[in-house]
Protein backbone atom coordinates (compact mmCIF):
# COMPACT_ATOMS: atom_id res chain seq x y z
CA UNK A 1 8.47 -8.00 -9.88
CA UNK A 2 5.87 -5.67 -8.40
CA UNK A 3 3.07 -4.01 -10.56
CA UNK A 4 3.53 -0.51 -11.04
CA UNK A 5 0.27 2.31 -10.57
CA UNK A 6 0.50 5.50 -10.10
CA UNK A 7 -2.14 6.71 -7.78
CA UNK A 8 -4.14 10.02 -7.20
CA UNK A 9 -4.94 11.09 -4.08
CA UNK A 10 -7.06 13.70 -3.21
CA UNK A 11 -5.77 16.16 -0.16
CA UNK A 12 -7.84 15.77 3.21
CA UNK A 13 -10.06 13.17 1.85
CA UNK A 14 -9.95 9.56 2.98
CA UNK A 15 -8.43 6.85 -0.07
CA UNK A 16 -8.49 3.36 -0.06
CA UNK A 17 -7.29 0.98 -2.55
CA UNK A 18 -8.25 -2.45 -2.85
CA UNK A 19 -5.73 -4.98 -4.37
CA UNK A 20 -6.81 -8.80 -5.57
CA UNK A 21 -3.64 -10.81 -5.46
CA UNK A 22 -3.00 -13.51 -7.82
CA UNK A 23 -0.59 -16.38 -8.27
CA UNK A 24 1.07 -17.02 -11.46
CA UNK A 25 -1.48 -19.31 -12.65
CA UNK A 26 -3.89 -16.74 -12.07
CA UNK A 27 -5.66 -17.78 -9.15
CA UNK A 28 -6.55 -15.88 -6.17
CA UNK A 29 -3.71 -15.40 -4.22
CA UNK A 30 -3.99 -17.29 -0.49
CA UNK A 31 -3.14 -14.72 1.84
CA UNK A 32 -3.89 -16.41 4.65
CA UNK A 33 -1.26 -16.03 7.58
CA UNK A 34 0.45 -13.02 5.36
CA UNK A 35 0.56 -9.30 6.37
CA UNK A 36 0.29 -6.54 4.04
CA UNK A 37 2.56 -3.58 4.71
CA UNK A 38 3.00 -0.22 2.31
CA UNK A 39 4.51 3.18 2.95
CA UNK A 40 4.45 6.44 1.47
CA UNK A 41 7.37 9.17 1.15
CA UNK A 42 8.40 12.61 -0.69
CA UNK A 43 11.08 10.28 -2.08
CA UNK A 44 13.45 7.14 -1.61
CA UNK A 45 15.95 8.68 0.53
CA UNK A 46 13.46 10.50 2.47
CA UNK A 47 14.06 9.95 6.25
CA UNK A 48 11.90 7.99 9.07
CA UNK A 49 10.07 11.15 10.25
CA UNK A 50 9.22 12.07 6.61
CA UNK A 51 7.13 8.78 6.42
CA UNK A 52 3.30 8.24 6.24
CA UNK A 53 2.54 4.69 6.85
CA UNK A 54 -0.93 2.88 4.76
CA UNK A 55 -3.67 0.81 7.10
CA UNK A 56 -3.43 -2.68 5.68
CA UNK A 57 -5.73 -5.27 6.05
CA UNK A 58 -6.47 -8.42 3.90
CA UNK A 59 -10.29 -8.95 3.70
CA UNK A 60 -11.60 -11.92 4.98
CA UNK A 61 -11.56 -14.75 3.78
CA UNK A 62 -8.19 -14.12 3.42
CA UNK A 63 -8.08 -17.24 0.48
CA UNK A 64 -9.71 -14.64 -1.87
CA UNK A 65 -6.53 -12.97 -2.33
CA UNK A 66 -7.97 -9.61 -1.58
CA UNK A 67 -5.97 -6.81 0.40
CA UNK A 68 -6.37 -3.12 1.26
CA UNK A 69 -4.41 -0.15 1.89
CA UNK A 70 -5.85 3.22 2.79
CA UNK A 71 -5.27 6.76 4.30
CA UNK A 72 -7.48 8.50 6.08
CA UNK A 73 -8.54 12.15 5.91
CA UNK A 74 -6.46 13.69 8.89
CA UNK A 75 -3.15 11.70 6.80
CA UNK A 76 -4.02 13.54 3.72
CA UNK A 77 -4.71 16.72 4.76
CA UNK A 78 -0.90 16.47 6.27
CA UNK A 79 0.24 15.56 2.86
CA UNK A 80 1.85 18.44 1.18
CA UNK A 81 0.95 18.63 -2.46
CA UNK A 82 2.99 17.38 -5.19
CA UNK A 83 4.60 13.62 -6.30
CA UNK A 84 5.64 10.92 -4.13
CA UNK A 85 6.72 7.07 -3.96
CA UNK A 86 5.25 4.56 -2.43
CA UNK A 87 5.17 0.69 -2.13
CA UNK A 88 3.47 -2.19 -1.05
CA UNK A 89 4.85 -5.29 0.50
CA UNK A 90 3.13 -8.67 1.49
CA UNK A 91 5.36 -11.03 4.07
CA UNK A 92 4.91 -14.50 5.62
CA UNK A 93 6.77 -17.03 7.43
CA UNK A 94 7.83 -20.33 5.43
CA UNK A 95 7.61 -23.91 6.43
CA UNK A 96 11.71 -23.61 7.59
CA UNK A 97 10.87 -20.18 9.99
CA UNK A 98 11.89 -17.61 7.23
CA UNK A 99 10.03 -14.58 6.36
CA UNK A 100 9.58 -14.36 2.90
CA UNK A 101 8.66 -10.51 1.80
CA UNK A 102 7.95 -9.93 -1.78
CA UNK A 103 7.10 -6.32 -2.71
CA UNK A 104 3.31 -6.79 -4.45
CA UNK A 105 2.77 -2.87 -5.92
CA UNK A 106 4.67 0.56 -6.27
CA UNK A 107 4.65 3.62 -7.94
CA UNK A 108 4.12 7.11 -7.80
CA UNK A 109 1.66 9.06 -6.10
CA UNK A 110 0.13 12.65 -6.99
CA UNK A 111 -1.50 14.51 -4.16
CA UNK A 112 -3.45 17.16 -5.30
CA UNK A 113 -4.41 20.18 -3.41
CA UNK A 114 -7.60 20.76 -1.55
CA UNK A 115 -9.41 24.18 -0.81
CA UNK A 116 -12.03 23.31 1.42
CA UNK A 117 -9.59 22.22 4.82
């Protein structure tokens, strides 16, 4: 089951969150040969075009179990103000050729308004 965080993000300013993924014994998560995915929406049934999509990386060395998503300034300042839902998904191919996706974080997230734009 995914961890759940609600996030703040500041309109028209750049955000980045950085995520250290563990297994169940606790240890770093090996995330090598995974990619990280996570999107961003007014709400669940929210369409395609109403969609702002995270950059995800996973910092090297990718056996740290360390991930990022983030937004940059010119997708925040097109966020309108007010509550949405997001998630965050990690996916890799098994030893039998199946991709395995297991959704890692969701939530809710406030964008507040700016002034300055």
């Amino acid at each position: 089951m995914a961890q759940f965080e609600q996030l703040e993000i500041d309109q028209g300013t750049d955000v980045a969150v950085e995520m250290h993924l563990t297994d169940k014994d606790g240890s770093a998560k090996n995330l090598t040969n995974h990619t990280i995915t996570a999107k961003l929406k007014k709400n669940y049934s929210s369409d395609s075009a109403d969609t702002t999509n995270f950059n995800c990386i996973v910092v090297s060395p990718a056996t740290q179990g360390i991930a990022t998503i983030s937004l940059t300034n010119s997708q925040t300042n097109a966020l309108r103000s007010g509550k949405y839902v997001y998630d965050v998904e990690m996916a890799f191919v098994d030893s039998d050729s199946n991709t395995i996706i297991e959704r890692v974080l969701e939530g809710q997230a406030i964008v507040t308004p700016s002034v300055t734009r």
